[in-house]
C-alpha atoms as a PDB file:
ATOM      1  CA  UNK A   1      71.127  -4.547   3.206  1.00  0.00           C
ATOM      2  CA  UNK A   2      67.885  -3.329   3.368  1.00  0.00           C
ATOM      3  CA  UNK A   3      64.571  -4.967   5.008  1.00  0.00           C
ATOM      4  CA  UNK A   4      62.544  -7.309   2.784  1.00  0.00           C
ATOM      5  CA  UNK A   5      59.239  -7.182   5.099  1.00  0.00           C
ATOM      6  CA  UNK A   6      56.468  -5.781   3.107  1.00  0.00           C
ATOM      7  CA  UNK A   7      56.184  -2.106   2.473  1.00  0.00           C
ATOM      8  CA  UNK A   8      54.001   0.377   0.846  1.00  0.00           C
ATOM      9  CA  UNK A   9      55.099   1.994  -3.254  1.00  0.00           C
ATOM     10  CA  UNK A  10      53.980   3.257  -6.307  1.00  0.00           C
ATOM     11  CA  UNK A  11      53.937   1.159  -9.028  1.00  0.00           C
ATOM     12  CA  UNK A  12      56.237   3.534 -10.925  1.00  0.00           C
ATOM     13  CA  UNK A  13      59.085   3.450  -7.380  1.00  0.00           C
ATOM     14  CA  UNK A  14      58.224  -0.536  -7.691  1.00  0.00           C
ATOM     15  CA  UNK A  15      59.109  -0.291 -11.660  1.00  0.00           C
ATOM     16  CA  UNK A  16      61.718   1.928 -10.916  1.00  0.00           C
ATOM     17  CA  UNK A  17      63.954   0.453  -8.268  1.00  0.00           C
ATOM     18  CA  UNK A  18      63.263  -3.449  -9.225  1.00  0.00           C
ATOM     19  CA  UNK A  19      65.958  -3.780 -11.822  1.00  0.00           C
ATOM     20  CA  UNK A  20      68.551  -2.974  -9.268  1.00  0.00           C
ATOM     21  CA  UNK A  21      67.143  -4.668  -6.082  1.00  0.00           C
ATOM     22  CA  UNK A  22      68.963  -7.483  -4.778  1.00  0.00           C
ATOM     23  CA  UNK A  23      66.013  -9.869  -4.732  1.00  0.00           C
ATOM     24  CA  UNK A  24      63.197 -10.187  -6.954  1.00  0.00           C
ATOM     25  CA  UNK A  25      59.457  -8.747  -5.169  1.00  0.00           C
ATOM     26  CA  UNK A  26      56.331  -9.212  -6.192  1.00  0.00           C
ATOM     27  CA  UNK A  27      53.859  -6.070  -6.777  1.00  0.00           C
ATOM     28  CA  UNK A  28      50.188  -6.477  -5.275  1.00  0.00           C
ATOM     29  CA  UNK A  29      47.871  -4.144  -3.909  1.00  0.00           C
ATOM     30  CA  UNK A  30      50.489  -0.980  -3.511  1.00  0.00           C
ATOM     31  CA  UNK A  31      52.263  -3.502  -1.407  1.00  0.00           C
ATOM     32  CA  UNK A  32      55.892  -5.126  -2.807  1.00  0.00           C
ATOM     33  CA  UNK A  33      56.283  -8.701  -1.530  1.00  0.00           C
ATOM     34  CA  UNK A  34      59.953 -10.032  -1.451  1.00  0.00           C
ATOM     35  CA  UNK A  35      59.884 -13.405  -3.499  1.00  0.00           C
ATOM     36  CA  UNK A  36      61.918 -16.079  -0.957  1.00  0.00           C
ATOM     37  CA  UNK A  37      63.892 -13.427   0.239  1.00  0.00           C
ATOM     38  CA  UNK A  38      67.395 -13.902   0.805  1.00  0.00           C
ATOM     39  CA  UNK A  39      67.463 -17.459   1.050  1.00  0.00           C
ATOM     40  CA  UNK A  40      66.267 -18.217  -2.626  1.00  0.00           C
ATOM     41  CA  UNK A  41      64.138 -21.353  -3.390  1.00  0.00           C
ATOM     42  CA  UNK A  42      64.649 -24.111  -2.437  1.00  0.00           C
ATOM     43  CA  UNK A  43      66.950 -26.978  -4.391  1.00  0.00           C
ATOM     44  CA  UNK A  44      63.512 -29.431  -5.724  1.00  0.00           C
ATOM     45  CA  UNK A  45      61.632 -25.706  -5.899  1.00  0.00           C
ATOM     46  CA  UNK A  46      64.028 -24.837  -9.007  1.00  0.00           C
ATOM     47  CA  UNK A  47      64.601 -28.309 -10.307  1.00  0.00           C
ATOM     48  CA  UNK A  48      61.441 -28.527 -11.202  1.00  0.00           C
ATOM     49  CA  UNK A  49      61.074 -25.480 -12.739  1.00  0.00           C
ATOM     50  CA  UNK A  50      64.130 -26.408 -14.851  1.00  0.00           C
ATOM     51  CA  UNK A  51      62.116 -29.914 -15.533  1.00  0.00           C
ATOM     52  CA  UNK A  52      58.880 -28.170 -17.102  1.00  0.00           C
ATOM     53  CA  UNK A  53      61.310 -25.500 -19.063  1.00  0.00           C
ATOM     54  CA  UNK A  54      63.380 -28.117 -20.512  1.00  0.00           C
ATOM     55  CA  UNK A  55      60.293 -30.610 -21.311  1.00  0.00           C
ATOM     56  CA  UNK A  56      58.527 -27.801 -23.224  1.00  0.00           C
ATOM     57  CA  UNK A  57      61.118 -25.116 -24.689  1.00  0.00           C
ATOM     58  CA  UNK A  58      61.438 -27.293 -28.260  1.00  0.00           C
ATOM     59  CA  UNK A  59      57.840 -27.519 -28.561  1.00  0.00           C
ATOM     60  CA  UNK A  60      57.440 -23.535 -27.609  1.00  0.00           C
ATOM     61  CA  UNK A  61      60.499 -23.074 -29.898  1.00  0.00           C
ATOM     62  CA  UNK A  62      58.185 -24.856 -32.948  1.00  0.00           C
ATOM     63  CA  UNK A  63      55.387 -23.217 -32.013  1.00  0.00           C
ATOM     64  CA  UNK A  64      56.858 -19.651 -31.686  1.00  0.00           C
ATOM     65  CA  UNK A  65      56.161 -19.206 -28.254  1.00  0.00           C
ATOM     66  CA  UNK A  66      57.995 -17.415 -25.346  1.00  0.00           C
ATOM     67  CA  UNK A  67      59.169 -19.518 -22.677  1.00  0.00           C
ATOM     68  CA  UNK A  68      59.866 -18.615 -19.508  1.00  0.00           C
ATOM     69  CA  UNK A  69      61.988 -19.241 -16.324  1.00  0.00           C
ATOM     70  CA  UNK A  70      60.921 -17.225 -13.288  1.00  0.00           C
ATOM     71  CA  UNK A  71      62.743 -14.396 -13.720  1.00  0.00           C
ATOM     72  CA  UNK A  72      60.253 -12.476 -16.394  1.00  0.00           C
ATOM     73  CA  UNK A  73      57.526  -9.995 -14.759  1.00  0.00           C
ATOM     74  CA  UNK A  74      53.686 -10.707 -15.681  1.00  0.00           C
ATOM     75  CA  UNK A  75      51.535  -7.627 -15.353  1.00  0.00           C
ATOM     76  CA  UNK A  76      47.754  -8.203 -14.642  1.00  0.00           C
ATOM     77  CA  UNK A  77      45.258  -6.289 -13.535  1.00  0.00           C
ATOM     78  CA  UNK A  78      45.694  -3.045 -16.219  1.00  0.00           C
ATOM     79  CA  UNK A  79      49.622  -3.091 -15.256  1.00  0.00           C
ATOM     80  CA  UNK A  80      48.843  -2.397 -11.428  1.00  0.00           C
ATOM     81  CA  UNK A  81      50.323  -6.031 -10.400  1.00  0.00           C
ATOM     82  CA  UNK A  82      53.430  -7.828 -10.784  1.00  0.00           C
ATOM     83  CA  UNK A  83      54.385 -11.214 -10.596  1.00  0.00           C
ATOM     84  CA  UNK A  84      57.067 -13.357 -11.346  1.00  0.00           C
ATOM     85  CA  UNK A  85      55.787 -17.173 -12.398  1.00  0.00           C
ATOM     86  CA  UNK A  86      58.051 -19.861 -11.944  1.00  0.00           C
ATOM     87  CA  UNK A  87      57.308 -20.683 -15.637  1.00  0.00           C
ATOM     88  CA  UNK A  88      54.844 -18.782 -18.105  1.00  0.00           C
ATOM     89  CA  UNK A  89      54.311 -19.399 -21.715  1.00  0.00           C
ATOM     90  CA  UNK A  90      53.374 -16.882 -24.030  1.00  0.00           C
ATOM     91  CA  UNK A  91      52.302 -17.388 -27.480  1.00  0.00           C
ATOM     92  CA  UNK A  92      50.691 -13.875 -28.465  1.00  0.00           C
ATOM     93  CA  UNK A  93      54.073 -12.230 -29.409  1.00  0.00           C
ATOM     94  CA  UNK A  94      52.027  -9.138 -29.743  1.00  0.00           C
ATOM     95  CA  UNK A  95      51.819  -8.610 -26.308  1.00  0.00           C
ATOM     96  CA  UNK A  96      53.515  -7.603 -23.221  1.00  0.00           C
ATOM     97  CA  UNK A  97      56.833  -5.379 -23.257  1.00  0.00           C
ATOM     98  CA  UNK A  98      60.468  -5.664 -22.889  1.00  0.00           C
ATOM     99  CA  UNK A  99      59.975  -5.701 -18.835  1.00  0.00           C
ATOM    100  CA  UNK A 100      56.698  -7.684 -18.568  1.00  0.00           C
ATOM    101  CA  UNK A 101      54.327 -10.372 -20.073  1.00  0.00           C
ATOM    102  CA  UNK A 102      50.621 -10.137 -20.295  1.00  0.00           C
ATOM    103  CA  UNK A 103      48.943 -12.639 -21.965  1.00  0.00           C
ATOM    104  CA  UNK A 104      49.909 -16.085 -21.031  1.00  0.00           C
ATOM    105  CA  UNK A 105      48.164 -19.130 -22.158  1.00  0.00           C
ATOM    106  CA  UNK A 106      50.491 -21.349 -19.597  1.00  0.00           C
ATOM    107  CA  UNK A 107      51.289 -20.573 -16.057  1.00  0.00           C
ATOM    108  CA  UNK A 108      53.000 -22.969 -13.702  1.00  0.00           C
ATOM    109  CA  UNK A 109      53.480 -22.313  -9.637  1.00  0.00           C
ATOM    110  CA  UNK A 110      56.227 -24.716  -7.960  1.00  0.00           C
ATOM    111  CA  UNK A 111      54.682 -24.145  -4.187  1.00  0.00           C
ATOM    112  CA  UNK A 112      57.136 -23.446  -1.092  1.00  0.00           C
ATOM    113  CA  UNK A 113      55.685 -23.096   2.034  1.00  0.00           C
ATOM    114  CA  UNK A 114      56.716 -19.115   2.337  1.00  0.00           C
ATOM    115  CA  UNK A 115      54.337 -18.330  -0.590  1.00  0.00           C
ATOM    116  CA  UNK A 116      51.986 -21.970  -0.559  1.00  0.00           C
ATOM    117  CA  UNK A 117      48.749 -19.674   0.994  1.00  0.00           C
ATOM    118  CA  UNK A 118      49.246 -16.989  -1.635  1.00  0.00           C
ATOM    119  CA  UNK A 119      50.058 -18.853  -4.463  1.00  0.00           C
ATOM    120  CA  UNK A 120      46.850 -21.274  -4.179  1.00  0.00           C
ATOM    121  CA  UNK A 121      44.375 -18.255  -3.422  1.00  0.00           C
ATOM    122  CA  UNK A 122      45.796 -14.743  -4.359  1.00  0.00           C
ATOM    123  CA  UNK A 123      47.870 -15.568  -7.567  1.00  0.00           C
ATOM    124  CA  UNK A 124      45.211 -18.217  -8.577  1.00  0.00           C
ATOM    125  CA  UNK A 125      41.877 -15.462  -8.620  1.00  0.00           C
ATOM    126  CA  UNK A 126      44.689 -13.040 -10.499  1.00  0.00           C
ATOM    127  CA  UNK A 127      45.984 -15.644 -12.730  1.00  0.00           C
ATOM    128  CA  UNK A 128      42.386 -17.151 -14.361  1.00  0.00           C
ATOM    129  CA  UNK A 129      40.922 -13.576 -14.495  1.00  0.00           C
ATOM    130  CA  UNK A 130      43.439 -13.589 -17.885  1.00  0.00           C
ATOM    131  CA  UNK A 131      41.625 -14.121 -21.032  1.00  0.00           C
ATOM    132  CA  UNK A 132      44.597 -15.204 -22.878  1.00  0.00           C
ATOM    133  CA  UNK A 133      45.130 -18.100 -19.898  1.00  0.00           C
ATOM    134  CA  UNK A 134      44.533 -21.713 -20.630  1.00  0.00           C
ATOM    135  CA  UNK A 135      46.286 -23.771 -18.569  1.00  0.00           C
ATOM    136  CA  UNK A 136      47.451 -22.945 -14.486  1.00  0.00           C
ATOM    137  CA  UNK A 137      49.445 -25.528 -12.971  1.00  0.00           C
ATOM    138  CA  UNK A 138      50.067 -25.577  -9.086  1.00  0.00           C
ATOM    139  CA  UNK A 139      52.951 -27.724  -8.011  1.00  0.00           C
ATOM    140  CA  UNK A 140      53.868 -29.553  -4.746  1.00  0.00           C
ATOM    141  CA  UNK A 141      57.975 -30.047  -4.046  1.00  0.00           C
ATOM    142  CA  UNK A 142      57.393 -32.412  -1.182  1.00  0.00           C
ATOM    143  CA  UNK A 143      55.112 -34.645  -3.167  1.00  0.00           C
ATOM    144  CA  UNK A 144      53.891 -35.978  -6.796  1.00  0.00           C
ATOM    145  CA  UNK A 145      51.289 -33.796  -6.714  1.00  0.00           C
ATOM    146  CA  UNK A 146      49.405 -31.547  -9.424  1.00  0.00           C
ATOM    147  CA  UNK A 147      46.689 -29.299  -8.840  1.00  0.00           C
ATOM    148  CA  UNK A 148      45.786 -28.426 -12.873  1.00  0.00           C
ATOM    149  CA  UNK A 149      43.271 -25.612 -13.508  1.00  0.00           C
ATOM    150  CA  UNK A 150      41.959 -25.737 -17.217  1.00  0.00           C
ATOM    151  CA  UNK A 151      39.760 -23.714 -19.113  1.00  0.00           C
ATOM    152  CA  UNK A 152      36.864 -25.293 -20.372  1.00  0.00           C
ATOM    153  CA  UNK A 153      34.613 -22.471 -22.091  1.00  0.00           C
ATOM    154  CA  UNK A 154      33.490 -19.718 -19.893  1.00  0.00           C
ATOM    155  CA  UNK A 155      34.680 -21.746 -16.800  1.00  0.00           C
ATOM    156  CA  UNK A 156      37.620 -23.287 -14.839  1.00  0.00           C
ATOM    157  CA  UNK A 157      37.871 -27.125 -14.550  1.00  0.00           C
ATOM    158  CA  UNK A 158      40.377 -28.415 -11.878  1.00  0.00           C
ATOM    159  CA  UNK A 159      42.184 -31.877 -11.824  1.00  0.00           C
ATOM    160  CA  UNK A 160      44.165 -33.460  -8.687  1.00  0.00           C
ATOM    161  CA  UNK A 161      46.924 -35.534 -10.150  1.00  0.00           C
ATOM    162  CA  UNK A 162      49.157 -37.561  -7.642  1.00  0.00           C
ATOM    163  CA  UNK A 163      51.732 -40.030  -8.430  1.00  0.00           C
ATOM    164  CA  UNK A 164      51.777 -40.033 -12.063  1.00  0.00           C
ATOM    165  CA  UNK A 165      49.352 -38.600 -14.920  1.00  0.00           C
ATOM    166  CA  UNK A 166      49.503 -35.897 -17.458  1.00  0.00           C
ATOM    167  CA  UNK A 167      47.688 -32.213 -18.268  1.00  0.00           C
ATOM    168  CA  UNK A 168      47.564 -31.568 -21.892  1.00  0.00           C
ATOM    169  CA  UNK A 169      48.026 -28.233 -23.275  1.00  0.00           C
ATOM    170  CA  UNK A 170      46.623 -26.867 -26.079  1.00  0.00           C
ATOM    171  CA  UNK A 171      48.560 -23.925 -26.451  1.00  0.00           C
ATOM    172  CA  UNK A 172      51.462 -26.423 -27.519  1.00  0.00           C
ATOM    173  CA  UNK A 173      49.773 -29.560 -29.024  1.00  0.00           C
ATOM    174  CA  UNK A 174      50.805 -31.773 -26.130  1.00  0.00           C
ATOM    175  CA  UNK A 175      51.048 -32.625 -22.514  1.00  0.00           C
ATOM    176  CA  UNK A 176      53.008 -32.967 -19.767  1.00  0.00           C
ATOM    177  CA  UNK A 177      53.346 -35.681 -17.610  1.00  0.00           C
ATOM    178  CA  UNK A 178      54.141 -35.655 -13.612  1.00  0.00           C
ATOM    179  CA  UNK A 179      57.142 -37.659 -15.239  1.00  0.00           C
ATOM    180  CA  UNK A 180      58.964 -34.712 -16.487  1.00  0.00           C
ATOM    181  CA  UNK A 181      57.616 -32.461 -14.127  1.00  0.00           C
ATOM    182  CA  UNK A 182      59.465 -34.724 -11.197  1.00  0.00           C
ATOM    183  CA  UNK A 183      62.466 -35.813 -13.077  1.00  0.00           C
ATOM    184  CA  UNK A 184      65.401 -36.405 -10.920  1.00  0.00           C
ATOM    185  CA  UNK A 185      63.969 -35.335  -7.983  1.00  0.00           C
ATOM    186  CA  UNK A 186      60.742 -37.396  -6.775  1.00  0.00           C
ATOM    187  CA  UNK A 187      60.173 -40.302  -9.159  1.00  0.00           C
ATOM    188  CA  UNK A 188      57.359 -43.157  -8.881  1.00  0.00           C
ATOM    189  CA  UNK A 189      59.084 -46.775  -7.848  1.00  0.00           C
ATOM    190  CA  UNK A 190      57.088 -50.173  -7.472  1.00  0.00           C
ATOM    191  CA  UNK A 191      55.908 -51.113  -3.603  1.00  0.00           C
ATOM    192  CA  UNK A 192      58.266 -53.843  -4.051  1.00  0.00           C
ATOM    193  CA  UNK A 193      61.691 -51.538  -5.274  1.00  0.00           C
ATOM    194  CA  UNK A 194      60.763 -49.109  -1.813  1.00  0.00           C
ATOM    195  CA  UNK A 195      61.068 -52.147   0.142  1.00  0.00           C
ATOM    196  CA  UNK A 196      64.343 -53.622  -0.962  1.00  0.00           C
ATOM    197  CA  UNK A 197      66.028 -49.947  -0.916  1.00  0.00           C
ATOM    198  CA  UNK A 198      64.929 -49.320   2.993  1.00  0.00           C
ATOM    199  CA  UNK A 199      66.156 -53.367   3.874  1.00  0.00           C
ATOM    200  CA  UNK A 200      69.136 -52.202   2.454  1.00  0.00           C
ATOM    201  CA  UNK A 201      69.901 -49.403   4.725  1.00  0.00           C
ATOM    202  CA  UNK A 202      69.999 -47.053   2.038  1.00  0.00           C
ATOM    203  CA  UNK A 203      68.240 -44.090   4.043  1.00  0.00           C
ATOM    204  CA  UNK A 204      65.238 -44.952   1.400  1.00  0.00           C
ATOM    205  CA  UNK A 205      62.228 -44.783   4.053  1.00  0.00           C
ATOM    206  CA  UNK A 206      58.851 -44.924   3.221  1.00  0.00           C
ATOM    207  CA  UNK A 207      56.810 -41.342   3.454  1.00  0.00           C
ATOM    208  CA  UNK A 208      53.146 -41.496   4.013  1.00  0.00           C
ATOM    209  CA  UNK A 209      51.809 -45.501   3.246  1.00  0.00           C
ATOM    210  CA  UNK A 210      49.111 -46.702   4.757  1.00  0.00           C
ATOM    211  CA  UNK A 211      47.584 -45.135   7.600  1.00  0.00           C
ATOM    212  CA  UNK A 212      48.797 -41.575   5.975  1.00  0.00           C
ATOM    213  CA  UNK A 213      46.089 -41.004   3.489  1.00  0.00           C
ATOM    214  CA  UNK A 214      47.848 -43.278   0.925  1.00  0.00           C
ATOM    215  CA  UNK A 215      45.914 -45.435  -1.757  1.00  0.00           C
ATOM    216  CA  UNK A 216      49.119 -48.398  -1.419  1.00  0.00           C
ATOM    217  CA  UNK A 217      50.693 -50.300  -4.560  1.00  0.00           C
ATOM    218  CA  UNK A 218      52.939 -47.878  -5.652  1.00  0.00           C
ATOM    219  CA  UNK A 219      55.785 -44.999  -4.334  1.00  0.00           C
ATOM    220  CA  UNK A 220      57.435 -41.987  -5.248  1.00  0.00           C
ATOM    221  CA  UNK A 221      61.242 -41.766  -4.413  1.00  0.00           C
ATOM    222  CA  UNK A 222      63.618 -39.117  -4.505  1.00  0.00           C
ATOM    223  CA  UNK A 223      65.943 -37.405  -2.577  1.00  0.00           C
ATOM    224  CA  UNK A 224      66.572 -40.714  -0.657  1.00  0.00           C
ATOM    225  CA  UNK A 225      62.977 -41.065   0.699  1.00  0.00           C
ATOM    226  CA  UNK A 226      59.892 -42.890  -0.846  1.00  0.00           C
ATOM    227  CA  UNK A 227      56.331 -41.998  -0.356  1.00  0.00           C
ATOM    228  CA  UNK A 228      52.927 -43.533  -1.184  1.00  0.00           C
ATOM    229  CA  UNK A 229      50.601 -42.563  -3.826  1.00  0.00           C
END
């Protein structure tokens, strides 16, 4: 099997010989970038891109948008870049082709910690240069955390959610809460629920708490540990 390291293409070879590669890449610069490699992502990676596709496909569905899962190319930059969101909404069914999207007004980023540097610099500055962009959500698998960029007039607005909260989206008429973005795999418990489950030996420990940047009174569970928020 060949070498995923980074190497130097056209962006007609890239085109070209994606379809049949045995990974997905990512297109920047003249450069292809394999996208987790051969491992994949990880299992709370795609959970909670299933979460966010499930919570919004009816709404897209009313709306007559295009919803997708990570495996649908957006081209920016005049078609010279490639990327492959973990979700993207698209509600301008004019644009874009068979093979790629270009004018999203949702983007959303699950990060892992092979792509956490690029994803919160290099896809961000690509990502809000898009007129048709509204929304750009940057998501944390280790913790209840949101980072949500939103367009307010000529200029991006960012909001830290942790714990719990909710990003509206006016591309759909709605928002979406940490709730359904963490379904089933980090979900918010009372201080007092944490504390029964770890007396009980249930391998439900407490992440983070005081003395780890934590503001106390209530935790996020899931996957058999608990954390602060």
């Amino acid at each position: 099997m060949s070498d995923p390291a980074f190497r130097r293409m056209s962006v007609e070879e890239y085109l070209r010989t994606e379809e049949k590669n045995p990974y997905k890449r990512e297109y920047v610069g003249g450069f292809v970038y394999p996208l987790h490699a051969h491992a994949g992502a990880s299992r709370a990676h795609v959970r909670i891109s299933v979460n966010v596709t499930a919570a919004l496909n009816a709404d897209a569905l009313r709306e007559g948008c295009h919803l997708y899962q990570s495996d649908m190319k957006l081209a920016v930059e005049g078609n010279s870049t490639f990327f492959y969101p973990d979700v993207m909404l698209v509600c301008d069914r004019l644009s874009g082709s068979e093979d790629a999207e270009t004018a999203p007004c949702l983007l959303v980023e699950v990060l892992s910690s092979s792509t956490a540097a690029h994803d919160r610099v290099g896809k961000y500055t690509a990502h809000t240069a898009l007129p048709s962009l509204q929304t750009c959500l940057i998501v944390e698998q280790d913790e209840r955390r949101v980072y949500a960029y939103t367009r307010e007039g000529g200029k991006w607005e960012l909001q830290e959610l942790v714990g719990q909260g909710s990003i509206p989206l006016p591309c759909l008429g709605r928002a979406l809460t940490l709730n359904e973005i963490y379904a089933g795999v980090l979900w918010v418990v009372t201080q007092h629920q944490a504390a029964l489950g770890a007396d009980r030996g249930g391998g439900q420990g407490v992440r983070g708490g005081p003395g780890h940047g934590a503001s106390g009174g209530r935790a996020y569970l899931g996957q058999g540990r608990a954390g602060w928020t």
